[in-house]
C-alpha atoms as a PDB file:
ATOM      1  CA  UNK A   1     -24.367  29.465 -23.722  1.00  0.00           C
ATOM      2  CA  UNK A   2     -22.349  27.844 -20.749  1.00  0.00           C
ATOM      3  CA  UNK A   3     -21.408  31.260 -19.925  1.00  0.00           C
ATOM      4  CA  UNK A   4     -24.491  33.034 -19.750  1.00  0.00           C
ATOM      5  CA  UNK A   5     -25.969  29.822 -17.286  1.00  0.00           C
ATOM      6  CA  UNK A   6     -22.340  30.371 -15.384  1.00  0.00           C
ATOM      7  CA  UNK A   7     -23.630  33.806 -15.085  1.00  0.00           C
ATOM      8  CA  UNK A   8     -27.790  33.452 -14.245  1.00  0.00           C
ATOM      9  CA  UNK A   9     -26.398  30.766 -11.890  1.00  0.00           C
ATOM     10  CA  UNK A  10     -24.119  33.129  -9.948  1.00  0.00           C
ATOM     11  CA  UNK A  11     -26.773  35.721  -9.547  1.00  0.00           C
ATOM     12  CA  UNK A  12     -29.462  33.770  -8.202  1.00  0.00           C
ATOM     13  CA  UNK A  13     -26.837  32.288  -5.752  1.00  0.00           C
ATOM     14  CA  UNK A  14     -25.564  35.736  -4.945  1.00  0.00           C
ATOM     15  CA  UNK A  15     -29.257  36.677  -4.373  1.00  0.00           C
ATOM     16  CA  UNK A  16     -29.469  33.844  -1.765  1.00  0.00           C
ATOM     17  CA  UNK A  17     -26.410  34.953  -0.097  1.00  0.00           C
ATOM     18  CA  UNK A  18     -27.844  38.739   0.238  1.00  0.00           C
ATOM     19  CA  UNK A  19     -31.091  37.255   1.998  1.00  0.00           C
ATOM     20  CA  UNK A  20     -28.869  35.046   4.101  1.00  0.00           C
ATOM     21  CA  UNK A  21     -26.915  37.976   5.192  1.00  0.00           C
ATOM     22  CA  UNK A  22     -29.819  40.699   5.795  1.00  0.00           C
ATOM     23  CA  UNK A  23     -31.643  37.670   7.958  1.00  0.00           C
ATOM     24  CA  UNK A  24     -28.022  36.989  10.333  1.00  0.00           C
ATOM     25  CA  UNK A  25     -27.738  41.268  10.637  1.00  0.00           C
ATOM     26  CA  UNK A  26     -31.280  41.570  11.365  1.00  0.00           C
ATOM     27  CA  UNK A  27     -31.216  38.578  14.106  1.00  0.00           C
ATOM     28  CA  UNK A  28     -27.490  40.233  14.976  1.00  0.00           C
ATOM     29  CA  UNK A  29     -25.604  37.184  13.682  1.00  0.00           C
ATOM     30  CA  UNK A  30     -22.418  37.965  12.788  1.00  0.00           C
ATOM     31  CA  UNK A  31     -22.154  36.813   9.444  1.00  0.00           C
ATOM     32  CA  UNK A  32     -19.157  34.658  10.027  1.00  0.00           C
ATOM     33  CA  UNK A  33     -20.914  32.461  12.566  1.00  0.00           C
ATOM     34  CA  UNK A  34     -23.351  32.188  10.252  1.00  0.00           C
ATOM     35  CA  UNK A  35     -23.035  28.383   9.174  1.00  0.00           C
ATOM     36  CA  UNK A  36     -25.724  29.079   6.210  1.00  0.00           C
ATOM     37  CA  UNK A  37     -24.238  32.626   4.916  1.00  0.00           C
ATOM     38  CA  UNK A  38     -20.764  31.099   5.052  1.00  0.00           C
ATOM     39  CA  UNK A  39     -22.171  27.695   3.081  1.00  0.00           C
ATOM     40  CA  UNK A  40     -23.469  29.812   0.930  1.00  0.00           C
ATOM     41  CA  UNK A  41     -20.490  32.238   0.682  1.00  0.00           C
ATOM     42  CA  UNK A  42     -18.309  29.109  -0.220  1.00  0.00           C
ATOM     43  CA  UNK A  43     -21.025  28.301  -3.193  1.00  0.00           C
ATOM     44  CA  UNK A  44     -20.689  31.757  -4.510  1.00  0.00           C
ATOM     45  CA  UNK A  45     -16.945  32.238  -4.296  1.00  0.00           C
ATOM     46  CA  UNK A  46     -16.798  29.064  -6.131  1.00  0.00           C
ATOM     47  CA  UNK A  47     -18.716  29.759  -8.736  1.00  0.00           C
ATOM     48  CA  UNK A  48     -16.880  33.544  -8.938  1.00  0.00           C
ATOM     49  CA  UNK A  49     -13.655  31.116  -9.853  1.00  0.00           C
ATOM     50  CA  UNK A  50     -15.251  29.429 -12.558  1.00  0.00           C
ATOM     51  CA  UNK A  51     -16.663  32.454 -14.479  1.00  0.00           C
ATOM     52  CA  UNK A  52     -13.093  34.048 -13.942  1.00  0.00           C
ATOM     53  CA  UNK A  53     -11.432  30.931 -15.597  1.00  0.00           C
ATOM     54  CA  UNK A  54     -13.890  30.793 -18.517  1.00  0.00           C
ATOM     55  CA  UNK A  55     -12.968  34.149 -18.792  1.00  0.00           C
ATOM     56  CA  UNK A  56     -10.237  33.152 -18.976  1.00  0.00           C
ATOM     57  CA  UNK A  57     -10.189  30.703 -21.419  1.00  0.00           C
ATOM     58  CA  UNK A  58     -12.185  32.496 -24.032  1.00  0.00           C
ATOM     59  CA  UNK A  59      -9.345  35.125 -24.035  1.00  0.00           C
ATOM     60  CA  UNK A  60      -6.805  32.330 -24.436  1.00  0.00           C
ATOM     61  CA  UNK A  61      -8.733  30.931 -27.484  1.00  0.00           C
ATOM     62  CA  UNK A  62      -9.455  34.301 -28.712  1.00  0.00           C
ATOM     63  CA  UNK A  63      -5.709  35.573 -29.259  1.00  0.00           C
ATOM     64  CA  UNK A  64      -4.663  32.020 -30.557  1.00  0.00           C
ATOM     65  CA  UNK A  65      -7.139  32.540 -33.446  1.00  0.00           C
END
């Protein structure tokens, strides 16, 4: 269950972070002086890392079954 919320949680922040990014293009912002795309870029790749480690660790406690 953790994972699938890990999951729901990433999309709807990597939702945000679309919108963020069409608004900078569209008001030619590049995105890295964006301060709110690259907040929100930091949110996302942080939440990438924990899917990949839960990932992770179901695999671990899969083969040690």
């Amino acid at each position: 269950m953790k994972k699938a919320s890990l999951n729901d949680k990433l999309e709807k922040e990597q939702e945000k972070l679309r919108k963020l990014g069409e608004e900078a293009l569209k008001n030619d912002i590049p995105l890295t002086q964006d301060e709110a795309f690259m907040a929100q870029n930091r949110k996302v790749d942080a939440l990438v890392v924990k899917v990949i480690k839960e990932k992770e660790r179901n695999r671990k406690k899969q083969r040690e079954r």
